[in-house]
N, C-alpha and C. Protein backbone atom coordinates (compact mmCIF):
# COMPACT_ATOMS: atom_id res chain seq x y z
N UNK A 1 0.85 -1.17 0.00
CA UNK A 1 0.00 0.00 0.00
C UNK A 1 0.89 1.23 0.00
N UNK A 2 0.58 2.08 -0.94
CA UNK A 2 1.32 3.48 -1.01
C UNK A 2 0.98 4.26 -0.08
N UNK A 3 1.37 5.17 0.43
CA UNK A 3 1.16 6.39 1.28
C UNK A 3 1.46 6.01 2.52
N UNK A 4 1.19 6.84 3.31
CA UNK A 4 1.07 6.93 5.23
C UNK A 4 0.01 6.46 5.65
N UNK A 5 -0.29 6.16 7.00
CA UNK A 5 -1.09 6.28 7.83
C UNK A 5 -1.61 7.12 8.01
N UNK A 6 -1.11 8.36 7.97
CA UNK A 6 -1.89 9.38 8.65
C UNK A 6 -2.25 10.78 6.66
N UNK A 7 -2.03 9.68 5.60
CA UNK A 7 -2.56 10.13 4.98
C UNK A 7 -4.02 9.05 4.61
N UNK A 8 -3.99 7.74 4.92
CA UNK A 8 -4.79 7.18 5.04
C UNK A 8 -6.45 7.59 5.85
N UNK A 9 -6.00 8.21 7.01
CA UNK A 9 -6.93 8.73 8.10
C UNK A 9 -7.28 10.19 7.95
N UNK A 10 -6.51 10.93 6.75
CA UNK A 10 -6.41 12.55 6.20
C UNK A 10 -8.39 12.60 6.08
N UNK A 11 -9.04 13.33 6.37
CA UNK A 11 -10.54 13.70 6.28
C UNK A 11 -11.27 13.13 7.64
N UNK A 12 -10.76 12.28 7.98
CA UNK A 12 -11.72 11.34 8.72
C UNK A 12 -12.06 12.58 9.80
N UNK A 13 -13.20 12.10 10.48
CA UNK A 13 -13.50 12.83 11.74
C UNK A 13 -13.57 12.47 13.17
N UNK A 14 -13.41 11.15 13.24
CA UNK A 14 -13.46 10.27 14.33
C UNK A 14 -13.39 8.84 14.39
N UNK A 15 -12.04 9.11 14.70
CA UNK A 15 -11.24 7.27 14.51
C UNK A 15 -11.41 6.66 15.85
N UNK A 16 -11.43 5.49 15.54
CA UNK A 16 -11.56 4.57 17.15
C UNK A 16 -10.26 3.63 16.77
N UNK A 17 -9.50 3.88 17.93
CA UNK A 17 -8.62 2.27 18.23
C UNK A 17 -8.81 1.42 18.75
N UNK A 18 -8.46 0.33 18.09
CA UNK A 18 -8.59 -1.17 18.76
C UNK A 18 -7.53 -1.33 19.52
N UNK A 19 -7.78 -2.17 20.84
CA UNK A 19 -6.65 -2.62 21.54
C UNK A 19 -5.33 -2.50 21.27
N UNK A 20 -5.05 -3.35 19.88
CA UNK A 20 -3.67 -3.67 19.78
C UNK A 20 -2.73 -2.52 18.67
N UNK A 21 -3.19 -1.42 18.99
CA UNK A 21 -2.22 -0.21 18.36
C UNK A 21 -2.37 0.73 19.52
N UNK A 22 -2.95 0.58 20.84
CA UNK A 22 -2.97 0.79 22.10
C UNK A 22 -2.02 0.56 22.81
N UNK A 23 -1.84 -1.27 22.83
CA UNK A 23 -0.74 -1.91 23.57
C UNK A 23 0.56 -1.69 22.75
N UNK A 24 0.49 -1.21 21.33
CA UNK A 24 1.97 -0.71 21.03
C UNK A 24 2.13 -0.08 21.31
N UNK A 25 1.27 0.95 21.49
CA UNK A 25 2.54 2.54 21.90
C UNK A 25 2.68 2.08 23.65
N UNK A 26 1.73 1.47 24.82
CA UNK A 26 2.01 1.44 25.90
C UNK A 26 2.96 0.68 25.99
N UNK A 27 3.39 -0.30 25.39
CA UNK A 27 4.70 -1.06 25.55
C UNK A 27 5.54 -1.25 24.90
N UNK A 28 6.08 -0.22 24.04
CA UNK A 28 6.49 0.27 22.93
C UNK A 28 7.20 -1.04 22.06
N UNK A 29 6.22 -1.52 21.89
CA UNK A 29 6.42 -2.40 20.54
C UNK A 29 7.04 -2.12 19.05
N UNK A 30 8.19 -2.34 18.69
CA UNK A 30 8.43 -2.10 17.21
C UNK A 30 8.07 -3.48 16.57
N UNK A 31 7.95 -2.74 15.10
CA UNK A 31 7.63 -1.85 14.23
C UNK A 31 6.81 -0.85 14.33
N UNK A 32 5.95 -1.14 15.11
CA UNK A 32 4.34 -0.61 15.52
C UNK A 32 4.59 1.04 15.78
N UNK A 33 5.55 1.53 16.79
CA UNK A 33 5.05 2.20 17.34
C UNK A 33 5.50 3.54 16.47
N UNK A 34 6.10 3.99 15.18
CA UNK A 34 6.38 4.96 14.80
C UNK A 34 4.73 4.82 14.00
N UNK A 35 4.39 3.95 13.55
CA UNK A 35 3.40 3.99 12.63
C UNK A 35 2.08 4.65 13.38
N UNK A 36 1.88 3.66 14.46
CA UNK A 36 0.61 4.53 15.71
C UNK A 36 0.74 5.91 15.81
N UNK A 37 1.90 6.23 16.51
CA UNK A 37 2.39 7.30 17.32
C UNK A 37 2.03 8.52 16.00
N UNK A 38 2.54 8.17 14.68
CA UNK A 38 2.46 9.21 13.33
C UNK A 38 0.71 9.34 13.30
N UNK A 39 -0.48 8.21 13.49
CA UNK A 39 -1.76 8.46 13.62
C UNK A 39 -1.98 9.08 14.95
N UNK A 40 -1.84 9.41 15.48
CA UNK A 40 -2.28 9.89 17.10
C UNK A 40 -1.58 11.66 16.47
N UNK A 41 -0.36 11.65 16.44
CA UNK A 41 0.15 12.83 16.28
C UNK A 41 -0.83 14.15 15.69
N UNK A 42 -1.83 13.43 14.27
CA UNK A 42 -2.62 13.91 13.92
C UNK A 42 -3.74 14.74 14.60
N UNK A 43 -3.87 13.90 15.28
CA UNK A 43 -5.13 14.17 16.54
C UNK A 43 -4.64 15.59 17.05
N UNK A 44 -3.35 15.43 17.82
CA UNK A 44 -2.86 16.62 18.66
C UNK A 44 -2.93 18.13 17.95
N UNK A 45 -2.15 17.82 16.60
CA UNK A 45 -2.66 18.91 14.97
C UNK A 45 -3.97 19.33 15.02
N UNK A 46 -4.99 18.66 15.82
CA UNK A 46 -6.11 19.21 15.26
C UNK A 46 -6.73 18.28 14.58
N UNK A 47 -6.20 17.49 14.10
CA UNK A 47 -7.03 16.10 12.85
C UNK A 47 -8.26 15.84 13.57
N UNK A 48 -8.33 14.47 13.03
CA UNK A 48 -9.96 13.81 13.74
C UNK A 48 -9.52 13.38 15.57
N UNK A 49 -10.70 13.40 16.08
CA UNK A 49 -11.08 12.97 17.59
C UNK A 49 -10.55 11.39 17.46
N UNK A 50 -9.85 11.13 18.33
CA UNK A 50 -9.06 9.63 18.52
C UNK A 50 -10.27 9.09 19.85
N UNK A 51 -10.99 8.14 19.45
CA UNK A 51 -11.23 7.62 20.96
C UNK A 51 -11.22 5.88 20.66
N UNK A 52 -11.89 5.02 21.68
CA UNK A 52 -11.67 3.95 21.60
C UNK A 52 -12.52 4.07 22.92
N UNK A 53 -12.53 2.12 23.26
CA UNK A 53 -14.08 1.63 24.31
C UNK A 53 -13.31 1.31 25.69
N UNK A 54 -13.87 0.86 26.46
CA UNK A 54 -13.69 0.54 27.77
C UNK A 54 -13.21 -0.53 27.86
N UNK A 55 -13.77 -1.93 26.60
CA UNK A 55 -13.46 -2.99 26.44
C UNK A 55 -11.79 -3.02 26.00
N UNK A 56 -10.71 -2.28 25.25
CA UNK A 56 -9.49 -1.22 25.50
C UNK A 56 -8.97 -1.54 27.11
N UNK A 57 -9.33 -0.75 27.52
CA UNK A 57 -8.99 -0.54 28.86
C UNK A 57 -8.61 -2.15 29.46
N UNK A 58 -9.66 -2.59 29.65
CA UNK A 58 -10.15 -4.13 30.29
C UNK A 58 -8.63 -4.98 29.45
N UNK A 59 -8.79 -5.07 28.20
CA UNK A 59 -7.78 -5.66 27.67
C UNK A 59 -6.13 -5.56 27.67
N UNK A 60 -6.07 -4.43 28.04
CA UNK A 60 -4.88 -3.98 27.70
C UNK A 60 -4.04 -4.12 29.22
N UNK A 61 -5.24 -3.72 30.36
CA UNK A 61 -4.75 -3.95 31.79
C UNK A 61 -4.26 -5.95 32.20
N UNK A 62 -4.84 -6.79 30.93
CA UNK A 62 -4.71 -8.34 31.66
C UNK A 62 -3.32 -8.00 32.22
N UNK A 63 -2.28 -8.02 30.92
CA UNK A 63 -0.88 -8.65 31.20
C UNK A 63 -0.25 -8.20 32.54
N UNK A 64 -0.70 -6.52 32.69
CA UNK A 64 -0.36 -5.91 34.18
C UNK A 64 -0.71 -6.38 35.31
N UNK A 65 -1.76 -7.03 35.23
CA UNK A 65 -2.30 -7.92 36.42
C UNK A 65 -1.89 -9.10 36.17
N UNK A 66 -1.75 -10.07 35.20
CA UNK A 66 -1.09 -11.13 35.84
C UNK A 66 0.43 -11.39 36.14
N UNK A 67 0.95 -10.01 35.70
CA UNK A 67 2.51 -9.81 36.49
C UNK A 67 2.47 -9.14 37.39
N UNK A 68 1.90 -8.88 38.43
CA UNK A 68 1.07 -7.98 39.48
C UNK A 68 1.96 -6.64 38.94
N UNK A 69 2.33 -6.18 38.65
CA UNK A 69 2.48 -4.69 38.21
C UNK A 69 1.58 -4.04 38.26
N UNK A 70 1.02 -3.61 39.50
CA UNK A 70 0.07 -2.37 40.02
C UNK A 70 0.28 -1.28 39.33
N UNK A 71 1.48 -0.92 39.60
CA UNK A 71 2.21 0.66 38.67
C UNK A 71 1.83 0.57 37.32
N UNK A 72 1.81 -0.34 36.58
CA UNK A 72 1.33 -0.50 35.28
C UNK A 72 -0.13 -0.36 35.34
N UNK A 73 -0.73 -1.34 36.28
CA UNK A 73 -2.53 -0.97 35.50
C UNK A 73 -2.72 0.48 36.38
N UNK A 74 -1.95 1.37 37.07
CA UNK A 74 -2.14 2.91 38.05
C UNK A 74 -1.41 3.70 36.30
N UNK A 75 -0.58 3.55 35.51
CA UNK A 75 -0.06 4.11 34.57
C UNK A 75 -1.15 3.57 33.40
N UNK A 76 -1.25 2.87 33.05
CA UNK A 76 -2.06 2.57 32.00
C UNK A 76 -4.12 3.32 31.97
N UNK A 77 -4.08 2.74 33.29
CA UNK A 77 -5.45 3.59 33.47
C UNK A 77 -5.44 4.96 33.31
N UNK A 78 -4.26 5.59 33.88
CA UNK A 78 -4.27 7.08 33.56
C UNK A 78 -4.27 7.51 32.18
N UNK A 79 -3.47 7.17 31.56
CA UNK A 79 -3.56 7.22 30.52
C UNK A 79 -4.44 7.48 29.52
N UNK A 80 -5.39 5.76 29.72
CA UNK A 80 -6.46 5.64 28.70
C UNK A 80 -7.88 6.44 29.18
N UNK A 81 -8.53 6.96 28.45
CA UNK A 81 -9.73 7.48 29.24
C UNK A 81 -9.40 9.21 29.24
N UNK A 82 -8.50 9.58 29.23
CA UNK A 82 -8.81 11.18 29.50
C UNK A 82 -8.84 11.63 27.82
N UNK A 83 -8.23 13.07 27.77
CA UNK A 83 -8.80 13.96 26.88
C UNK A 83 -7.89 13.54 25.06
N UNK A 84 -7.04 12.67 25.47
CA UNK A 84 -6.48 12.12 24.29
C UNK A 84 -6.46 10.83 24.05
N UNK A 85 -7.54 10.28 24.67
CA UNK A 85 -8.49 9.06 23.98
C UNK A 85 -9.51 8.65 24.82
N UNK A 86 -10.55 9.13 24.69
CA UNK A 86 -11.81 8.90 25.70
C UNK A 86 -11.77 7.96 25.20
N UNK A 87 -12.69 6.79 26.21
CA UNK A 87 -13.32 5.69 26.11
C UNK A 87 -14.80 5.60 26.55
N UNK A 88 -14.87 5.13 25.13
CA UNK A 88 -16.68 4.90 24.93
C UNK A 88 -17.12 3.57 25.57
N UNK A 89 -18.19 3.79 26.42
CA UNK A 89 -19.28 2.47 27.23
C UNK A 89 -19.59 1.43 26.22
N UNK A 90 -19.48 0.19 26.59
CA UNK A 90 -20.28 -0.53 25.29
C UNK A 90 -21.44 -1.43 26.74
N UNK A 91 -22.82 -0.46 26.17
CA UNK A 91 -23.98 -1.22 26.60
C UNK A 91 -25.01 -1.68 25.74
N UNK A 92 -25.97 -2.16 26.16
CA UNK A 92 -27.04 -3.17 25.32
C UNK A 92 -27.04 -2.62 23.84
N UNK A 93 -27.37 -1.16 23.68
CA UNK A 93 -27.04 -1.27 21.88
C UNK A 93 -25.93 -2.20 21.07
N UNK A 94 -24.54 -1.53 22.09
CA UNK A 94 -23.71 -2.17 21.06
C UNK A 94 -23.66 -3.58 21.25
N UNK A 95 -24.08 -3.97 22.53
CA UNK A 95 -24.25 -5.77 22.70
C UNK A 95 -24.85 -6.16 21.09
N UNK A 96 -26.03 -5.87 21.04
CA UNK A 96 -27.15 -6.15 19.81
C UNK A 96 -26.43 -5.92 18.73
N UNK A 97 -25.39 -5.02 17.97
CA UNK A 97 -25.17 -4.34 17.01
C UNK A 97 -23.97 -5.44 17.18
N UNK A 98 -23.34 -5.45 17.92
CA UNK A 98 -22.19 -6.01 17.81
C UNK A 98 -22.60 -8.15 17.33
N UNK A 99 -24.12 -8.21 18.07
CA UNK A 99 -24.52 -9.62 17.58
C UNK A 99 -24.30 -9.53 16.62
N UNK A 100 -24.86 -8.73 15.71
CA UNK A 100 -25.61 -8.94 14.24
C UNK A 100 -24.42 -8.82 13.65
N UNK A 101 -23.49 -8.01 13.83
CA UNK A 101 -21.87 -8.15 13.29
C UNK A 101 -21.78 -9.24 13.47
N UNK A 102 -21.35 -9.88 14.66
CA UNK A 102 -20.63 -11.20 15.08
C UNK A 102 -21.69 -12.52 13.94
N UNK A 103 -22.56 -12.24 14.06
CA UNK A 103 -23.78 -13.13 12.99
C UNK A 103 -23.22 -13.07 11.45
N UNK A 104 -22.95 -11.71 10.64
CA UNK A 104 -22.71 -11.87 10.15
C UNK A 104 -21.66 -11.71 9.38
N UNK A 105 -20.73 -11.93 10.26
CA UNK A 105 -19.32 -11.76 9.69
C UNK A 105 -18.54 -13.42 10.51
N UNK A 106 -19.00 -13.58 11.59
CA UNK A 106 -18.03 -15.01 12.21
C UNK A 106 -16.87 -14.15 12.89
N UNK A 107 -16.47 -12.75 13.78
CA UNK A 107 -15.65 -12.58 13.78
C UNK A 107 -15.99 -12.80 15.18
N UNK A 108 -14.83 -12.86 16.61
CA UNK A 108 -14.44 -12.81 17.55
C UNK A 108 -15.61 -12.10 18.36
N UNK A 109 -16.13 -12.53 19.78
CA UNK A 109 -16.96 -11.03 20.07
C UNK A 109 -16.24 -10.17 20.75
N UNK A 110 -15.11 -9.52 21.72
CA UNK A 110 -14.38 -8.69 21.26
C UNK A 110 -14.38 -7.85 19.99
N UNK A 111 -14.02 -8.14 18.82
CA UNK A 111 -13.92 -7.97 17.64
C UNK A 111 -15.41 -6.95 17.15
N UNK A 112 -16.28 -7.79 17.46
CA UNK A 112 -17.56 -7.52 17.42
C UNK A 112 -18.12 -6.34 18.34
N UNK A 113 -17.82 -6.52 18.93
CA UNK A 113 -18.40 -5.08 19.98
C UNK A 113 -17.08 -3.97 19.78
N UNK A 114 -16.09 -4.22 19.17
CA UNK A 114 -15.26 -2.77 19.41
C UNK A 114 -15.70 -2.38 17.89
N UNK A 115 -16.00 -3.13 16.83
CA UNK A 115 -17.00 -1.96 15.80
C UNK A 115 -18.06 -1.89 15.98
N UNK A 116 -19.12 -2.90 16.86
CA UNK A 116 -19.96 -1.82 16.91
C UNK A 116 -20.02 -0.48 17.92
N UNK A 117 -19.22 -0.96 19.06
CA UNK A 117 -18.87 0.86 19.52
C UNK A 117 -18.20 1.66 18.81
N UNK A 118 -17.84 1.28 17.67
CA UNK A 118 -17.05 2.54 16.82
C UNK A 118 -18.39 2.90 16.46
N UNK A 119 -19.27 2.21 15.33
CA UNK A 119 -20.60 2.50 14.57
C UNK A 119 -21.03 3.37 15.31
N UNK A 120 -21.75 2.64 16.72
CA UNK A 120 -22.49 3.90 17.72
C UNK A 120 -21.77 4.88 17.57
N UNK A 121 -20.53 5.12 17.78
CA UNK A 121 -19.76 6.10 17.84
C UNK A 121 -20.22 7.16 17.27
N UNK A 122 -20.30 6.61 15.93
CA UNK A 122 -20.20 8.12 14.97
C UNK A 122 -18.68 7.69 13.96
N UNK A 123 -17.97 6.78 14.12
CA UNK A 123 -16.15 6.82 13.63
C UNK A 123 -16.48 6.52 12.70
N UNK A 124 -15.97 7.17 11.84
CA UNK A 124 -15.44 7.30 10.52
C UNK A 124 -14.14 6.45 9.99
N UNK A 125 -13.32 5.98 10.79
CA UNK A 125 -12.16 4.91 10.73
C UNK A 125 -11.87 4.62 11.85
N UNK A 126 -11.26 2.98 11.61
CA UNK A 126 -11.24 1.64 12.96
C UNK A 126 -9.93 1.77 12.23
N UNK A 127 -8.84 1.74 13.64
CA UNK A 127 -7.46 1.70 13.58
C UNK A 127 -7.32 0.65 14.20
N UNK A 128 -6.45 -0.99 13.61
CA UNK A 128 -6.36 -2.37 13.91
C UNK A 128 -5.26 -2.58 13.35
N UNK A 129 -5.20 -3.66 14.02
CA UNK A 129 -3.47 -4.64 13.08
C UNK A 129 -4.08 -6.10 12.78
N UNK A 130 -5.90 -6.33 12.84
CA UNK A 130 -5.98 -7.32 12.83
C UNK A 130 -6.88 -7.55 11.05
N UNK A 131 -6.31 -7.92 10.08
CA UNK A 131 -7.13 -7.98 8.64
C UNK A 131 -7.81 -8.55 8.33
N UNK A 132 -8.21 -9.39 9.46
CA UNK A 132 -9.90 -10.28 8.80
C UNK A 132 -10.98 -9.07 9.07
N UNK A 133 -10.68 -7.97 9.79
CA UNK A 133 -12.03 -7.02 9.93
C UNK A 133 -11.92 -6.73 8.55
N UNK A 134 -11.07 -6.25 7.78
CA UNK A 134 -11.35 -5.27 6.77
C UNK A 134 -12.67 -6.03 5.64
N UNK A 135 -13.46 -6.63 6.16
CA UNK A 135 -14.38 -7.55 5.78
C UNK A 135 -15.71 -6.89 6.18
N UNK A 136 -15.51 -6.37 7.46
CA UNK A 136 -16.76 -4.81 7.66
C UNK A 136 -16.94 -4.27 6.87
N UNK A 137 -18.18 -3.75 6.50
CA UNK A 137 -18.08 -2.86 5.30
C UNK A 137 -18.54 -1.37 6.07
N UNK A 138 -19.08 -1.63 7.46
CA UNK A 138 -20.04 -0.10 7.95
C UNK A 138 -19.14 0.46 8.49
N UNK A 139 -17.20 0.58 8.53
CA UNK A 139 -16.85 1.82 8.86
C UNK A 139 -15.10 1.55 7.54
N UNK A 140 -14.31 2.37 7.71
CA UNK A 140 -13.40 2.27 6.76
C UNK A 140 -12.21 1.97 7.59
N UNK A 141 -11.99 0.29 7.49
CA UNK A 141 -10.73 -0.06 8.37
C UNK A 141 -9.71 -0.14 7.86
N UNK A 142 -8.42 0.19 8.79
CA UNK A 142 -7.28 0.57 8.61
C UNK A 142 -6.54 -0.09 9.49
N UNK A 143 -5.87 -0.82 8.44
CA UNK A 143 -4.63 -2.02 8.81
C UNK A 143 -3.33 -1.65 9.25
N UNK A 144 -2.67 -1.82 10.69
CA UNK A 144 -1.12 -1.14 10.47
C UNK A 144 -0.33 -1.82 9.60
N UNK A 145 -0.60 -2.73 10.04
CA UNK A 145 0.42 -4.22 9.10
C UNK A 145 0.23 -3.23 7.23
N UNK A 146 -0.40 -2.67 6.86
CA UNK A 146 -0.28 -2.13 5.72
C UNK A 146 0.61 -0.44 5.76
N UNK A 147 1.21 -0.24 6.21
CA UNK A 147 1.70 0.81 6.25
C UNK A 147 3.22 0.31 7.20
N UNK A 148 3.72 -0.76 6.99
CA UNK A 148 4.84 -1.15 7.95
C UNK A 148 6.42 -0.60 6.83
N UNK A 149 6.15 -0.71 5.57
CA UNK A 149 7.32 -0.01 5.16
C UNK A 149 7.00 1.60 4.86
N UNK A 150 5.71 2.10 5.41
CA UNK A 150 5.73 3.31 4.11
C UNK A 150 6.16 4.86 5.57
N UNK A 151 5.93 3.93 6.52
CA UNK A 151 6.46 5.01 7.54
C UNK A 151 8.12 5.34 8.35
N UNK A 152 7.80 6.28 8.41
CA UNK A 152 9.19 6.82 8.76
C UNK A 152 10.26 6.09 9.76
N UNK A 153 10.82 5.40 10.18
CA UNK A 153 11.10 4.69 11.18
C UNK A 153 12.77 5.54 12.08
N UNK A 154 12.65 6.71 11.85
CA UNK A 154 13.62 7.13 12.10
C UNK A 154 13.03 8.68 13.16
N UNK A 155 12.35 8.21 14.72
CA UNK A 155 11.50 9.10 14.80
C UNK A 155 12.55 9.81 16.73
C-alpha cells in the first residue's frame, strides 16, 4: 500500500482504536510504534477525535495484572480514558449491534463489539493490526500491518 497512515486517516472525523495499536505505543512495541504514534500525532494537529471503548482498557490492563504490576494498570489507566483518547461504554445497543456483526461476519466477540462501539460512535475509521475485519463494510478499516514499510522509522 502506497502512502502513510496518517494520509490514510487525512478527512476522517473520528477514529476509534482497537486494543492492539494501544498496547503498542504502551509497551512500545516495534515496528508498531512509529506507525501509531504518526496516527495519534494527527489528533494533537487538530485532525480527527481519537477515541476507543472501555473494552481497551479491560484488555490492555490483563498482562499488568497477571505480572502484578500495580504501577502498570495505576499508569495505564491514567492514561487511557482522558482527553487524548476517551473511552466509549459498550452497553445493550452495542451488545445487539455487535450480535448482528458477530452473525454476520463469524468474527471474535471482542472484535464484534469494538466496531460496533465505533458504529455507535459516529467513527469514521477503525485503527487495527488485525485484517480479517477489513471484511466490515459499515466503517473504513485501517490495517497497520499495511503501512509497515511506508512510515518513517527514524522518529
Amino acid at each position: 500500500m502506497s502512502g502513510t497512515i496518517v494520509d490514510r486517516l487525512r478527512g476522517k472525523r473520528l477514529v476509534f482504536f482497537d486494543t492492539a495499536p494501544i498496547v503498542y505505543l504502551l509497551q512500545d512495541r516495534q515496528p508498531w510504534v512509529p506507525i501509531v504514534a504518526s496516527a495519534f500525532g494527527q489528533f494533537v494537529a487538530g485532525g480527527p477525535r481519537a477515541v476507543s471503548s472501555v473494552l481497551t482498557l479491560m484488555e490492555v490492563l490483563v498482562k499488568p495484572f497477571q505480572e502484578g504490576r500495580l504501577d502498570l494498570v495505576r499508569c495505564y489507566r491514567e492514561r487511557l480514558g482522558g482527553a487524548d483518547l476517551p473511552l466509549i461504554p459498550c452497553g445493550r445497543e452495542e451488545a445487539e449491534v455487535g450480535a448482528r456483526i458477530r452473525a454476520e461476519h463469524g468474527f471474535k466477540a471482542p472484535d464484534a463489539i469494538q466496531l460496533a462501539t465505533a458504529v455507535r460512535a459516529g467513527a469514521d475509521g477503525f485503527v487495527t493490526n488485525d485484517r480479517q475485519l477489513r471484511r466490515f463494510r459499515g466503517i473504513d478499516v485501517v490495517v497497520l500491518a499495511d503501512f509497515i514499510d511506508s512510515e518513517p522509522t527514524s522518529r
